[in-house]
N, C-alpha and C. Protein backbone atom coordinates (compact mmCIF):
# COMPACT_ATOMS: atom_id res chain seq x y z
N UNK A 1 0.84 -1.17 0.00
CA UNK A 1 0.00 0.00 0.00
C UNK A 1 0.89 1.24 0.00
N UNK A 2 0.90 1.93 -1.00
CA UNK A 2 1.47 3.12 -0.75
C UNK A 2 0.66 4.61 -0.49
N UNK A 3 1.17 5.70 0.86
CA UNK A 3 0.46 6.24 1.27
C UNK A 3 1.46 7.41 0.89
N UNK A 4 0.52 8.69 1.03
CA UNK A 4 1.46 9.95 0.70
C UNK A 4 2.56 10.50 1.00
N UNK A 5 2.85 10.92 0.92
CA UNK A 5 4.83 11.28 1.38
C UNK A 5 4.27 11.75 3.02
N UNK A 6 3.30 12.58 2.90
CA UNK A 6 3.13 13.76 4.26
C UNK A 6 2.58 12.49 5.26
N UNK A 7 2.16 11.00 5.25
CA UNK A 7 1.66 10.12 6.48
C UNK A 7 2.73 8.98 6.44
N UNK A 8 3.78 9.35 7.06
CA UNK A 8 4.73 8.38 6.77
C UNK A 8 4.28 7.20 7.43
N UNK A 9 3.04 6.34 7.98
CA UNK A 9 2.82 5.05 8.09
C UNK A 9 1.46 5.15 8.66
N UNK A 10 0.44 3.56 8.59
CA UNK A 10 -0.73 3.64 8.25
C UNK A 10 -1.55 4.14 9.64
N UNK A 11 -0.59 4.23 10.76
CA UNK A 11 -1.25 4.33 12.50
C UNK A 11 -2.24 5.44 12.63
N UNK A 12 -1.46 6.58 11.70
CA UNK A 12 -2.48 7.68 12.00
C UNK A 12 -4.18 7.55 11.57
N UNK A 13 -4.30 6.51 10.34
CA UNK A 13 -5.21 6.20 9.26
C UNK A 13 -5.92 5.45 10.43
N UNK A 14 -5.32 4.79 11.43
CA UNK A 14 -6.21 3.73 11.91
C UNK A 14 -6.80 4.33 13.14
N UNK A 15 -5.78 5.05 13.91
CA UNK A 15 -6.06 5.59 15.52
C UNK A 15 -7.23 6.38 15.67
N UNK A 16 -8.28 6.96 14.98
CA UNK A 16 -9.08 7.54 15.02
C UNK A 16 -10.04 6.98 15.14
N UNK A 17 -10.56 5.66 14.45
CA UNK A 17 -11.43 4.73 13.94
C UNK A 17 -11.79 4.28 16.10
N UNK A 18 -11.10 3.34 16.52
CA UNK A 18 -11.33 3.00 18.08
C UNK A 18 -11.76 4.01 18.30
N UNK A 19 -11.20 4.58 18.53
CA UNK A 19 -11.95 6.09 19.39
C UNK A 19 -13.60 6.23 19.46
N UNK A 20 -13.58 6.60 17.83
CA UNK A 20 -15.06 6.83 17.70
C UNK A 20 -16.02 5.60 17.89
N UNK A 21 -15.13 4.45 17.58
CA UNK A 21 -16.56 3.16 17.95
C UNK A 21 -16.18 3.02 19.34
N UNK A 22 -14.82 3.07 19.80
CA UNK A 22 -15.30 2.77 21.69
C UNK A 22 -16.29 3.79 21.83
N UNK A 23 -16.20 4.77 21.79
CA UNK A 23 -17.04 5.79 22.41
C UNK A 23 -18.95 5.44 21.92
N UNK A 24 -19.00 5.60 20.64
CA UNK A 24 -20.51 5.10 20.22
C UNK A 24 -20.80 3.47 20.77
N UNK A 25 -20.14 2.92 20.86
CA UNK A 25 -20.65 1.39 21.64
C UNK A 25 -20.96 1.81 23.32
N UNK A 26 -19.86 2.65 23.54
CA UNK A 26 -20.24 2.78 25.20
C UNK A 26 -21.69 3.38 25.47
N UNK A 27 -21.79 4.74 24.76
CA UNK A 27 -23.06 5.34 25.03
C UNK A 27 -24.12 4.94 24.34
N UNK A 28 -24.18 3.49 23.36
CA UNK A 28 -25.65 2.78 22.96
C UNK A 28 -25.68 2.09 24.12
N UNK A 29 -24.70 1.55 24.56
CA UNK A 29 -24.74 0.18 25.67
C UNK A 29 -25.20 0.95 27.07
N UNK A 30 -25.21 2.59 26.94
CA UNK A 30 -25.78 3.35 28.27
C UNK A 30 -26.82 3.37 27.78
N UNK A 31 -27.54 3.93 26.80
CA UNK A 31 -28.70 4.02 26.31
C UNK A 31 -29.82 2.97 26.46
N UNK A 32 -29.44 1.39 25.83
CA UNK A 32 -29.96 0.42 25.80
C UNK A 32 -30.12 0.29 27.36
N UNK A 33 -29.32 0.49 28.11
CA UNK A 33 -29.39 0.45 29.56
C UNK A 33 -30.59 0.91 29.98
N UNK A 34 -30.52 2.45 29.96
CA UNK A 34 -31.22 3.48 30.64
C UNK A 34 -33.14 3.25 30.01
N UNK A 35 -32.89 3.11 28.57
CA UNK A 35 -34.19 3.31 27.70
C UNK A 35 -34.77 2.13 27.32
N UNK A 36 -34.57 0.68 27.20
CA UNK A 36 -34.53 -0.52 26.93
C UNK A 36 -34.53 -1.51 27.62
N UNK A 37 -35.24 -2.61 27.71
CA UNK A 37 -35.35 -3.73 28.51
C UNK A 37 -34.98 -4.77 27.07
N UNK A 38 -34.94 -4.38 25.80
CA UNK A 38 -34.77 -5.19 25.10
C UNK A 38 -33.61 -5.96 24.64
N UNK A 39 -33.67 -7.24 24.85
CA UNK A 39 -32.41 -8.18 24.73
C UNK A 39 -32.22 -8.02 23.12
N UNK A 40 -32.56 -7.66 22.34
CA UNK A 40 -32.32 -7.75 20.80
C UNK A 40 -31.35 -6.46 20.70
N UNK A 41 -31.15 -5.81 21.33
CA UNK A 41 -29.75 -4.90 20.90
C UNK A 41 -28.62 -5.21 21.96
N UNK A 42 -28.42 -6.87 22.67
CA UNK A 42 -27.54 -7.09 23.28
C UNK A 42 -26.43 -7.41 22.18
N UNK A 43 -27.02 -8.03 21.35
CA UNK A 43 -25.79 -8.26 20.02
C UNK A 43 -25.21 -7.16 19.25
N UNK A 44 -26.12 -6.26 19.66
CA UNK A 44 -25.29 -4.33 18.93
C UNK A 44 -24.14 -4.44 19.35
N UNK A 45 -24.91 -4.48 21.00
CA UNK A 45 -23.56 -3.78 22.08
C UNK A 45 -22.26 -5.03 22.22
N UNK A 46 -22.83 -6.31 21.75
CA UNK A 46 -21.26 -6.78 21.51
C UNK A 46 -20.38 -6.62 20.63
N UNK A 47 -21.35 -6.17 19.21
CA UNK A 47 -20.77 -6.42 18.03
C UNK A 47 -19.98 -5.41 17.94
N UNK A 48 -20.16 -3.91 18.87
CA UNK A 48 -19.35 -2.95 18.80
C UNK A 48 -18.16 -2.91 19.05
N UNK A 49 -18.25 -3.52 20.83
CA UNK A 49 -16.93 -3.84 21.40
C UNK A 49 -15.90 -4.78 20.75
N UNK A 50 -16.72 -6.11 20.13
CA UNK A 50 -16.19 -6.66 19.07
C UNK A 50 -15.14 -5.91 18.23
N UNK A 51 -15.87 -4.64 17.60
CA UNK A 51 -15.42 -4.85 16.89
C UNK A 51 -14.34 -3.50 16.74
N UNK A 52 -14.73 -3.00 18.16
CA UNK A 52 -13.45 -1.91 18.82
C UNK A 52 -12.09 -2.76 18.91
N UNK A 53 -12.56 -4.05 19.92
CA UNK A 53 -11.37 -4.55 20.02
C UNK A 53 -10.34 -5.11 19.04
N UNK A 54 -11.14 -5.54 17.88
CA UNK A 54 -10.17 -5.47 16.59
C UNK A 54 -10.03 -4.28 16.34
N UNK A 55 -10.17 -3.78 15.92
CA UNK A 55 -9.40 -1.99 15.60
C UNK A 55 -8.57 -1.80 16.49
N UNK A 56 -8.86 -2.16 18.29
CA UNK A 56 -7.33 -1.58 19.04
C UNK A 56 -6.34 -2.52 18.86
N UNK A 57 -6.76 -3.77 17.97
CA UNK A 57 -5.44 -4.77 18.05
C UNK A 57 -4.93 -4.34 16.82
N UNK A 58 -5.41 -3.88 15.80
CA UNK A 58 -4.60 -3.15 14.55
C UNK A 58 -4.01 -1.79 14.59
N UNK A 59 -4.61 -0.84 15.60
CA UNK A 59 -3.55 0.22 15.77
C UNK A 59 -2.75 0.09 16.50
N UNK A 60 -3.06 -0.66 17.67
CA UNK A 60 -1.50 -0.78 18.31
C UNK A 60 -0.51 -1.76 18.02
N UNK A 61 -0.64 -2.67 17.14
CA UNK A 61 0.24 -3.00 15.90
C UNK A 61 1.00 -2.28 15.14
N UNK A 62 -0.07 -1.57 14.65
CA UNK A 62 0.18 -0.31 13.32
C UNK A 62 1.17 0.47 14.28
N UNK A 63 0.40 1.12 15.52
CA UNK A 63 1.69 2.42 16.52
C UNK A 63 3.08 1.94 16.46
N UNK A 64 3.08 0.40 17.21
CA UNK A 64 4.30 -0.21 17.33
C UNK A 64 5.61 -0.22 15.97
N UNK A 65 4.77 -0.61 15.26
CA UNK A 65 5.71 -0.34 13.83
C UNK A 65 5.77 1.09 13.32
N UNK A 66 5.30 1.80 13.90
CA UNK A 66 5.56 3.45 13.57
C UNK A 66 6.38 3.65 14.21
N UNK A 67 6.00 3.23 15.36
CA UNK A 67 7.63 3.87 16.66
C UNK A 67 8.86 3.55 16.26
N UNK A 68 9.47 1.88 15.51
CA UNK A 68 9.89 1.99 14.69
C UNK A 68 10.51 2.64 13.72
N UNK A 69 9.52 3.43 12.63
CA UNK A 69 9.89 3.34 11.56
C UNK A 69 9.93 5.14 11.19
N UNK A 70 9.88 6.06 12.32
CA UNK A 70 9.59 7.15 12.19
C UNK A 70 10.75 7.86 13.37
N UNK A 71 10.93 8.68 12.96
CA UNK A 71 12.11 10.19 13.85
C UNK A 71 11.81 10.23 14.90
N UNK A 72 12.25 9.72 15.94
CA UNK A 72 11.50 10.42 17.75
C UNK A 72 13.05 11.07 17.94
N UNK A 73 12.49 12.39 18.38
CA UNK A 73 13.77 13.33 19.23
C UNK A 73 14.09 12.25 20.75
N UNK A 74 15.25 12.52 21.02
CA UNK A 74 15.67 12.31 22.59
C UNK A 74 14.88 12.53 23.20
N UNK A 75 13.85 13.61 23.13
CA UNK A 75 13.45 13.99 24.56
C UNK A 75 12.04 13.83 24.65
N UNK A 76 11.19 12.88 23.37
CA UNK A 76 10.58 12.45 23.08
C UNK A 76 10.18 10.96 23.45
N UNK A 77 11.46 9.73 23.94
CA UNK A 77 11.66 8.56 24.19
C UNK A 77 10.69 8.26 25.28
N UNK A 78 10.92 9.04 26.27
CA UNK A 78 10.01 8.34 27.35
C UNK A 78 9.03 8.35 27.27
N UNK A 79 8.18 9.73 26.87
CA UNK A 79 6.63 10.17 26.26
C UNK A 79 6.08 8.79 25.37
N UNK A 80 7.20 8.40 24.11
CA UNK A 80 6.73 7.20 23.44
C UNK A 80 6.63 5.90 24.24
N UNK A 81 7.43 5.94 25.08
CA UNK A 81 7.57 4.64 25.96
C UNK A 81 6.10 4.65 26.88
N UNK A 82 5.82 6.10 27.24
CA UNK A 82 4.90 5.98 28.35
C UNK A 82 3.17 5.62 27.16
N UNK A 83 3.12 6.53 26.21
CA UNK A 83 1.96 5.86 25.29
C UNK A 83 1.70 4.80 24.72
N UNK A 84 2.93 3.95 24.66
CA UNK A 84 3.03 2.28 24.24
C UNK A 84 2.64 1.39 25.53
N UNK A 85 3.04 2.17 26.24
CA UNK A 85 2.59 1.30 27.64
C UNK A 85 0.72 1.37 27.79
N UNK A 86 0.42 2.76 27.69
CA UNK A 86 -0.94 3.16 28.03
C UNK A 86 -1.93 2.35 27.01
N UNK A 87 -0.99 2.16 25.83
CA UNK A 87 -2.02 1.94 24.40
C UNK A 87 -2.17 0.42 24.84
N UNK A 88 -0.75 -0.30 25.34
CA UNK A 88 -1.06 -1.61 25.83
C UNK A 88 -1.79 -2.29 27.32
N UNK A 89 -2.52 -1.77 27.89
CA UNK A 89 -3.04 -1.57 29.10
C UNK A 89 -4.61 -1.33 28.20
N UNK A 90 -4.87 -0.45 27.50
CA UNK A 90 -6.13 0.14 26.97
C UNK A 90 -6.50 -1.57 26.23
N UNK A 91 -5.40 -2.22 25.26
CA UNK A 91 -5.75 -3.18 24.80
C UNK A 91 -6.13 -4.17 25.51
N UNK A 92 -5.15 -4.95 26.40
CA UNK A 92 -5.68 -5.46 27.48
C UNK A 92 -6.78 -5.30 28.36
N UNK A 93 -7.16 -4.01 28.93
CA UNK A 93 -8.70 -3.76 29.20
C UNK A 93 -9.82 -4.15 28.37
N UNK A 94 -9.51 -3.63 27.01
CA UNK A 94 -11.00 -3.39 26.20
C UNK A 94 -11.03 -5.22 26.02
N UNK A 95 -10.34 -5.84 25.40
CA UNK A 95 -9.95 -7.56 25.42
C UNK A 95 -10.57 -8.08 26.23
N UNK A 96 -10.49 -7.77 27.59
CA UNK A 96 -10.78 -8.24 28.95
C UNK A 96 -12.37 -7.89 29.13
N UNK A 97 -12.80 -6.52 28.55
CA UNK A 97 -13.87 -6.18 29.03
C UNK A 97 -15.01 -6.83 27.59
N UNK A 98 -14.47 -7.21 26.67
CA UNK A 98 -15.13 -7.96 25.80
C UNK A 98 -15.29 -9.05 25.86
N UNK A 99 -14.39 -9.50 26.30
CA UNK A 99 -14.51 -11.17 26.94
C UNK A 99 -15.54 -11.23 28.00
N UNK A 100 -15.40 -10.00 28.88
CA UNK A 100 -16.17 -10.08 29.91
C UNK A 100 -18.16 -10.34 29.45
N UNK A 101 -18.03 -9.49 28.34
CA UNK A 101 -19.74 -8.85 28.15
C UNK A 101 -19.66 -10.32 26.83
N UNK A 102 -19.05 -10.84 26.47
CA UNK A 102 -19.54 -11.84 25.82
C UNK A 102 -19.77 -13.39 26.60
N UNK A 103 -19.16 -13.51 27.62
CA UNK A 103 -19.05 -14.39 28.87
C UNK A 103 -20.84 -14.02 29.17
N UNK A 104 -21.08 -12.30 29.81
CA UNK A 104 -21.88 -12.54 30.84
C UNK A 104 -23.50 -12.33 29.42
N UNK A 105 -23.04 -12.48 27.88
CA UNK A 105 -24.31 -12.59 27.41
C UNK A 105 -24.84 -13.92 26.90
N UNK A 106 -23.31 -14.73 26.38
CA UNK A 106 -23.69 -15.98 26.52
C UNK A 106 -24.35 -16.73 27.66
N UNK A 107 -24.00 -16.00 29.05
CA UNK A 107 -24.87 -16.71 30.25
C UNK A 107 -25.94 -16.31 30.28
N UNK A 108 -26.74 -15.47 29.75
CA UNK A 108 -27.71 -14.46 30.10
C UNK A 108 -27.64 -13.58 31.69
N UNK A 109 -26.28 -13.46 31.44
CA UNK A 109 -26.37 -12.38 32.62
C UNK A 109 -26.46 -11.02 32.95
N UNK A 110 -26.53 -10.49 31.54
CA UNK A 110 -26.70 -9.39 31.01
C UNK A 110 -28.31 -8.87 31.63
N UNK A 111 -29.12 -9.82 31.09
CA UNK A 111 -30.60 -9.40 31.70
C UNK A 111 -30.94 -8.90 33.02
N UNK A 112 -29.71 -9.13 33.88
CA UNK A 112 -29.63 -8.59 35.41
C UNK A 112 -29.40 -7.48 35.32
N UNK A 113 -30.20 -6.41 35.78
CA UNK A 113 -29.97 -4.96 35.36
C UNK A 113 -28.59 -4.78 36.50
N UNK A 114 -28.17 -5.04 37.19
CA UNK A 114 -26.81 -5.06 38.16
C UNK A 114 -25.84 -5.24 37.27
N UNK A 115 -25.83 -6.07 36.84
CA UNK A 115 -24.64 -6.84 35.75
C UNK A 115 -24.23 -5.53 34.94
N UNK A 116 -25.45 -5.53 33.85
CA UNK A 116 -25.46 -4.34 32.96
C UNK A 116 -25.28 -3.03 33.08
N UNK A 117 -25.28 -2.43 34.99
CA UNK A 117 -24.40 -1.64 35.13
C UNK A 117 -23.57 -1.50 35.38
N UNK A 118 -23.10 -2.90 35.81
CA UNK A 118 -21.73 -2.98 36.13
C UNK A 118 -20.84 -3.12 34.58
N UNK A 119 -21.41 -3.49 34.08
CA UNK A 119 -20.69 -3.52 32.50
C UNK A 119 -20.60 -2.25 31.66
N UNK A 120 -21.92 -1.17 31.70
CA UNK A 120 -21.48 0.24 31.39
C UNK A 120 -20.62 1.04 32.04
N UNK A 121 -20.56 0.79 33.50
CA UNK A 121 -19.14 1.56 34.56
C UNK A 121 -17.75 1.19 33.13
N UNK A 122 -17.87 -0.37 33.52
CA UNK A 122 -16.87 -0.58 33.07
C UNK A 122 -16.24 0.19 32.02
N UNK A 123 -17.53 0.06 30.66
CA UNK A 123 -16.95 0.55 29.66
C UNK A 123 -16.46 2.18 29.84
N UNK A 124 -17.19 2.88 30.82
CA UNK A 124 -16.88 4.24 30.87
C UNK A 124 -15.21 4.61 31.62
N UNK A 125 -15.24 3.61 32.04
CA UNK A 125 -13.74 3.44 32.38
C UNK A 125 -12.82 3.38 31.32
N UNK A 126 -13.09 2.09 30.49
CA UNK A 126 -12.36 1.74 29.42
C UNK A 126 -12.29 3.63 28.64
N UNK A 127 -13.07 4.37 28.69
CA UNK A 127 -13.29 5.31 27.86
C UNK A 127 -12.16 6.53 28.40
N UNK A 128 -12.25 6.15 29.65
CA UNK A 128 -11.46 7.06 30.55
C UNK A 128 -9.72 6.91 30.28
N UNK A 129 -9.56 5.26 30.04
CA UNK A 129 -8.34 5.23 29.49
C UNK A 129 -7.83 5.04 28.27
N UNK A 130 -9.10 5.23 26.98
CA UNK A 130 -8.97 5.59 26.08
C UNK A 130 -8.41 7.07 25.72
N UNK A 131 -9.03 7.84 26.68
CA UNK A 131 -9.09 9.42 26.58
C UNK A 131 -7.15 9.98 27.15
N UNK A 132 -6.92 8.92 28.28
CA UNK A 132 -5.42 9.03 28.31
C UNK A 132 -4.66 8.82 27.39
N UNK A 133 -4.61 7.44 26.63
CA UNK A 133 -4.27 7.15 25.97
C UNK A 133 -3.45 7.90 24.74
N UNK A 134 -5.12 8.75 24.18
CA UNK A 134 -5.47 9.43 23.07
C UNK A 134 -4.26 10.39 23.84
N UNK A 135 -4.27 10.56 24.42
CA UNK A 135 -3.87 12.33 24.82
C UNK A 135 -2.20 11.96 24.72
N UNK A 136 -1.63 11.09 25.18
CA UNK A 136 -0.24 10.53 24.96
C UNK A 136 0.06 10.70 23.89
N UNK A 137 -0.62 10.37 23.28
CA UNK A 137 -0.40 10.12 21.56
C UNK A 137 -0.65 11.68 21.75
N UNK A 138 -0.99 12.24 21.27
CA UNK A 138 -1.40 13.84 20.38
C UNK A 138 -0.13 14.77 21.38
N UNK A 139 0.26 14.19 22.64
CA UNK A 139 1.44 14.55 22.91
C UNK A 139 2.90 14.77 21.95
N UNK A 140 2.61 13.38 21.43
CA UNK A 140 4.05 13.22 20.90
C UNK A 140 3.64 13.78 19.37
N UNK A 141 2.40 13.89 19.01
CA UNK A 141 2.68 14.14 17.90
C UNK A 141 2.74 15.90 17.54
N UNK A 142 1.80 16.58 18.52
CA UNK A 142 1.51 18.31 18.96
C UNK A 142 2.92 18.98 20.05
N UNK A 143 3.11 17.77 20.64
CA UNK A 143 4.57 18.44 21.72
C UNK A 143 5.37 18.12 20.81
N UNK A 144 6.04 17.29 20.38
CA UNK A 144 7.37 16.74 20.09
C UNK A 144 7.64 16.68 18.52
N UNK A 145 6.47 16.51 18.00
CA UNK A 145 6.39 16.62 16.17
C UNK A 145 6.58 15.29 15.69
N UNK A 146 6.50 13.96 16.69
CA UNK A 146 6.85 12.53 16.27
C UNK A 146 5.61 12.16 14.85
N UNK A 147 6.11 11.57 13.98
CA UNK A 147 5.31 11.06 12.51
C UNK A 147 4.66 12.49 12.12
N UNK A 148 5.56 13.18 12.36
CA UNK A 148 5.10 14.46 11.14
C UNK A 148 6.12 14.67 10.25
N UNK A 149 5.60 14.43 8.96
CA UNK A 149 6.92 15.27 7.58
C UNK A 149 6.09 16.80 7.13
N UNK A 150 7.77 17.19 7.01
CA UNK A 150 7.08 18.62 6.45
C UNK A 150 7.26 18.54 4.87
N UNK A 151 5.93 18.85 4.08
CA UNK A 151 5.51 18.59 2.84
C UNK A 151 6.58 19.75 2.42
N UNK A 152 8.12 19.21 1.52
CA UNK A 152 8.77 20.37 0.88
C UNK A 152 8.10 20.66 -0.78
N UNK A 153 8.19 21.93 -0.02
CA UNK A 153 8.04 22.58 -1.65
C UNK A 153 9.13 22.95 -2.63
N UNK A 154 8.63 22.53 -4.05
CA UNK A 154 9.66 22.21 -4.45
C UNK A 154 10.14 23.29 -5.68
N UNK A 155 11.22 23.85 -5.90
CA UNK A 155 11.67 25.33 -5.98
C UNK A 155 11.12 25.36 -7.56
N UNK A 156 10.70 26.45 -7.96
CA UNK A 156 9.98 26.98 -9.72
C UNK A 156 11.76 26.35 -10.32
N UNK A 157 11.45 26.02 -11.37
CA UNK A 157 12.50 25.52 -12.40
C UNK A 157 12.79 26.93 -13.01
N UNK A 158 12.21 27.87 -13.38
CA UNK A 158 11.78 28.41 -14.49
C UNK A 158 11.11 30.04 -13.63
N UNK A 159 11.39 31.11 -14.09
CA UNK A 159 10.03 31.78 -13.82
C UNK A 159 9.62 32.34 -15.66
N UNK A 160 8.58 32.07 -15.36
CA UNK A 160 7.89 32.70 -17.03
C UNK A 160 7.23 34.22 -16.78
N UNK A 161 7.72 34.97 -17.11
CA UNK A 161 7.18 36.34 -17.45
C UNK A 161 6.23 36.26 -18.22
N UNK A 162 4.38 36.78 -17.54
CA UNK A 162 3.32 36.80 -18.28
C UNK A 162 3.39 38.25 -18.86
N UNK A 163 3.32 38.50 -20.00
CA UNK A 163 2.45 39.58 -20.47
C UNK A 163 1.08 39.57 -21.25
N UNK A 164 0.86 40.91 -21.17
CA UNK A 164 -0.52 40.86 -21.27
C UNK A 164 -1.13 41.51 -22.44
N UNK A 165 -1.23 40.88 -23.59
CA UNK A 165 -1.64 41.43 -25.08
C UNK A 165 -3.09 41.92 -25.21
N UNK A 166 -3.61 41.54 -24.77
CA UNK A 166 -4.95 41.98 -24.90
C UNK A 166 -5.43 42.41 -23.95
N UNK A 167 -6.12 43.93 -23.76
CA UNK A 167 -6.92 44.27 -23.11
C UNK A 167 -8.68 44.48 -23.11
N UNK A 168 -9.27 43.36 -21.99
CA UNK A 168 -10.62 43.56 -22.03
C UNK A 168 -11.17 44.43 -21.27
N UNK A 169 -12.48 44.97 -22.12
CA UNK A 169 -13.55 46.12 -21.80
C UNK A 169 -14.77 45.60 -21.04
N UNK A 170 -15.17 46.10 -20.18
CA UNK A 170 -16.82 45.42 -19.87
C UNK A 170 -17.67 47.00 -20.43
N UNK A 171 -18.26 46.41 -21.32
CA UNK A 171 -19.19 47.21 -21.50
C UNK A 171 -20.83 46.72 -21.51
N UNK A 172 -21.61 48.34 -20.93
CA UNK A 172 -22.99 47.63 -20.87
C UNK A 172 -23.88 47.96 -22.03
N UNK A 173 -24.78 46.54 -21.83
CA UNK A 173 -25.06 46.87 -22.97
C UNK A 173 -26.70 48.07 -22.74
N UNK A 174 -27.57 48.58 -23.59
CA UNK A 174 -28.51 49.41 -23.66
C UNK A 174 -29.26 48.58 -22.68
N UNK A 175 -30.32 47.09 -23.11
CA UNK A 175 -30.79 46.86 -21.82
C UNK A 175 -30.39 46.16 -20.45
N UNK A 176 -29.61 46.84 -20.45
CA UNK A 176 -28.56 46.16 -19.22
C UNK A 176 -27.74 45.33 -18.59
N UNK A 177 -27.60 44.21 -19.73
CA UNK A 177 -26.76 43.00 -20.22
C UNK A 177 -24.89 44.00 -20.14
N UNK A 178 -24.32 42.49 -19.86
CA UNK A 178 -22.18 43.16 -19.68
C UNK A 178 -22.30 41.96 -20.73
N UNK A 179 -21.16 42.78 -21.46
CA UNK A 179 -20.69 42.07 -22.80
C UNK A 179 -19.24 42.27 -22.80
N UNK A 180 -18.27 41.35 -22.46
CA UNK A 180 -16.52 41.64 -22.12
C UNK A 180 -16.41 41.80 -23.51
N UNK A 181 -15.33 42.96 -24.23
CA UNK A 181 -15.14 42.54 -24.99
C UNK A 181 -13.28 43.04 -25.07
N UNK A 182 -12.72 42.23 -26.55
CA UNK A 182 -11.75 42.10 -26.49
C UNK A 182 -10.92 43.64 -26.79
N UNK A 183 -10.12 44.22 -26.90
CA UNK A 183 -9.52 45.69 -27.14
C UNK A 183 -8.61 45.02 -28.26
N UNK A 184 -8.28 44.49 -28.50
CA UNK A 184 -7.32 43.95 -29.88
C UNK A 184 -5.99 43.80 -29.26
N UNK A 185 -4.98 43.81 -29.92
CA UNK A 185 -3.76 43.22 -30.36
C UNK A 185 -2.87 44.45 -29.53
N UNK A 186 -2.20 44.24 -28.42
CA UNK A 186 -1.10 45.48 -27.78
C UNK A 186 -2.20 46.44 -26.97
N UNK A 187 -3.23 46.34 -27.03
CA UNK A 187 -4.19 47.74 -26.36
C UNK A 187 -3.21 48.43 -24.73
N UNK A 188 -2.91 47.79 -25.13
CA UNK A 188 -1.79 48.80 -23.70
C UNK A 188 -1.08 49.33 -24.02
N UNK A 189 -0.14 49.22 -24.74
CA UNK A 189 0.60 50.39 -25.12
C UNK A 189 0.86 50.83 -26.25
């Protein structure tokens, strides 16, 4: 896959994606809570986390091979060290907490309104260390400039001197119509 000069690898393409489905799975799975007794959107709320937790196992794949494969300043190292740690803790949670809500729906334990708040805490947690997470990252990339290229511009070969042979007129016409028209051949000088 080749990507533009300015995203030197695919992490940034992916890190956004978790975010927005942890977050929309958490607050249907509050919703379904709060507004719903119905077991037919218990398979939403797995299929989300589902399918968060694949997305956090492909960006923090994807991060890992960026850290890799991209410029970190010196004074940048630990910041990366400390968001690889956070991103791997976030994975391990959300893993854990999917296992958890697919455990307690295969039992039907979900139908225990106890359970099911104990399973939205959860996720609002998970969200809480998503939100760290996130913020590590936009550290290194807003503090420190880590996986940013600066798009060079690349110098005129050439400059071409325009001149300008023809000069146009706007003129109006009687019922009130503009008609450009051309002045001919040199009209400037």
């Amino acid at each position: 896959m080749n990507l533009p000069e300015y995203i030197p690898n695919i992490h940034p393409l992916l890190v956004h994606f978790p975010i927005a489905l942890f977050l929309v799975t958490v607050v249907f799975h509050a919703w379904k809570l709060l507004f719903t007794q119905d077991d037919k959107y218990n398979s939403h709320v797995l299929t989300g986390y589902l399918i968060t937790s694949i997305s956090l196992v492909a960006t923090y794949f994807s991060g890992r091979n960026a850290a890799d494969n991209v410029t970190v300043p010196d004074d940048a190292l630990s910041a990366l060290s400390n968001h690889a740690d956070k991103a791997l803790f976030l994975l391990v949670y959300c893993l854990l907490l999917t296992g958890l809500i697919l455990f307690t729906q295969y039992r039907h334990l979900s139908r225990i309104k106890l359970v099911d708040i104990a399973l939205v805490i959860l996720g609002v947690i998970g969200l809480g260390l998503l939100t760290v997470t996130a913020d590590a990252g936009g550290r290194l990339v807003y503090g420190y400039g880590v996986g940013v290229t600066r798009v060079q511009e690349s110098p005129m070969d050439t400059i071409v001197e325009q001149t300008i042979d023809d000069k146009a007129e706007l003129n109006i016409q009687k019922d009130g119509s503009w008609k450009w028209e051309s002045g001919g051949e040199n009209s400037l000088g």
